[in-house]
Protein backbone atom coordinates (compact mmCIF):
# COMPACT_ATOMS: atom_id res chain seq x y z
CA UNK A 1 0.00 0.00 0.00
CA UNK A 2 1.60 3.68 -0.95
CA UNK A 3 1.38 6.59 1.54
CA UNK A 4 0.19 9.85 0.94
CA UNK A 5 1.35 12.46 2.69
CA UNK A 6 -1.57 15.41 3.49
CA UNK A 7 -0.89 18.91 5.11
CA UNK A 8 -4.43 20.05 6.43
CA UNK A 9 -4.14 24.05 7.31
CA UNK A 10 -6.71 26.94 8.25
CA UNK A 11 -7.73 28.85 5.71
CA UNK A 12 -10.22 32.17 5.92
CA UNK A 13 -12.52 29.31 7.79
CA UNK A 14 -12.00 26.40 5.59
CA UNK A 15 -9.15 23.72 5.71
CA UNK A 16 -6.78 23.84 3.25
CA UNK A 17 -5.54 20.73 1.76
CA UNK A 18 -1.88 20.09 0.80
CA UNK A 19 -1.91 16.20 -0.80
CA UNK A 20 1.46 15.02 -1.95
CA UNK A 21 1.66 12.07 -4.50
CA UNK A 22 4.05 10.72 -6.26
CA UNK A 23 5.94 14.02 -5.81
CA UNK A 24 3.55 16.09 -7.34
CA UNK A 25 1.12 18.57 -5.17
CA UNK A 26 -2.09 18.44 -5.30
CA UNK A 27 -4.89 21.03 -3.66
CA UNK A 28 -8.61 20.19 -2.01
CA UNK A 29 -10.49 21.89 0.87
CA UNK A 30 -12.23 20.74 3.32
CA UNK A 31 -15.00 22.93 5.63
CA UNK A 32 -14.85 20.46 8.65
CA UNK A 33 -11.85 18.41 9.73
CA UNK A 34 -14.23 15.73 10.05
CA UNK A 35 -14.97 15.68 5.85
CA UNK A 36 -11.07 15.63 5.71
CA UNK A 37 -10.84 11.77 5.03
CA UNK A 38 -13.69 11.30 2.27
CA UNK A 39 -12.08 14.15 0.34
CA UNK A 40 -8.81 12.79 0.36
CA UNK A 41 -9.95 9.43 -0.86
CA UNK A 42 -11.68 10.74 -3.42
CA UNK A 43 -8.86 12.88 -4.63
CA UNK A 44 -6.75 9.79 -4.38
CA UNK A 45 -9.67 7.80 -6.56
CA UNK A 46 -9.79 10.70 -9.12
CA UNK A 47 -6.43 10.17 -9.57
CA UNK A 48 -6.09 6.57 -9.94
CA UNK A 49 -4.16 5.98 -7.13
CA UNK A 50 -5.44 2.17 -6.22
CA UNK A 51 -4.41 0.56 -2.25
CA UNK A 52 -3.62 4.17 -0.58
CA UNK A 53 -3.35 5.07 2.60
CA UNK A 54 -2.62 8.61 3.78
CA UNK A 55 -1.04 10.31 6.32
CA UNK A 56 -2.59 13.41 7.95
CA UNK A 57 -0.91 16.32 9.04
CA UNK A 58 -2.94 18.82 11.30
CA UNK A 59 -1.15 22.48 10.71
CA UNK A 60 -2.67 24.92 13.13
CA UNK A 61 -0.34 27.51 12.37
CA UNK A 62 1.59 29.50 15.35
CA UNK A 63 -0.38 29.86 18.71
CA UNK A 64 1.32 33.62 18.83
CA UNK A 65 -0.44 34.43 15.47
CA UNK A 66 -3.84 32.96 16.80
CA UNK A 67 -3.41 35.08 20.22
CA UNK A 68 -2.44 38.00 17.87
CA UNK A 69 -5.33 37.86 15.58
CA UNK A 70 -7.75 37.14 18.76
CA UNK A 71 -6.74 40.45 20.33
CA UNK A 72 -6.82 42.79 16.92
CA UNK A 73 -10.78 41.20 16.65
CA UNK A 74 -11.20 41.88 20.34
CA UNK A 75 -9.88 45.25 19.70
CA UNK A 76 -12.30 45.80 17.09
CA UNK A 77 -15.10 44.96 18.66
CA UNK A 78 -14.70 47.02 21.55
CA UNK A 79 -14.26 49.92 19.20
């Protein structure tokens, strides 16, 4: 069975989808991390990859980013 690797990463409220195979990148998205395995597979069907597996890669980005971006909103609400 061949791996694939996949980066999942936020993206303006959707997860972005990074699938490598067979060196070449491929790009999905997913709205909920729970649709994240169905996509994939069907990716992986659409192009005829046959006995795959994948490996998943959760990318939540830096937590100082997150607390950054949590304060400028908080910011902007009290405004």
């Amino acid at each position: 069975m061949s791996k694939t690797h996949v980066r999942a990463f936020r993206d303006h409220g959707w997860w972005g989808l990074e699938l490598t195979v067979n060196g070449e990148i491929y790009h999905s998205q997913a709205r909920r991390l729970n649709e994240i395995s169905e996509i994939v597979a069907d990716a992986l069907n659409l192009l005829n990859v046959e006995n795959h597996g994948f490996d998943l890669v959760i990318d939540v980005g830096s937590t100082a980013e997150t607390i950054a971006q949590a304060k400028k909103l908080s910011r902007q609400a009290h405004e």
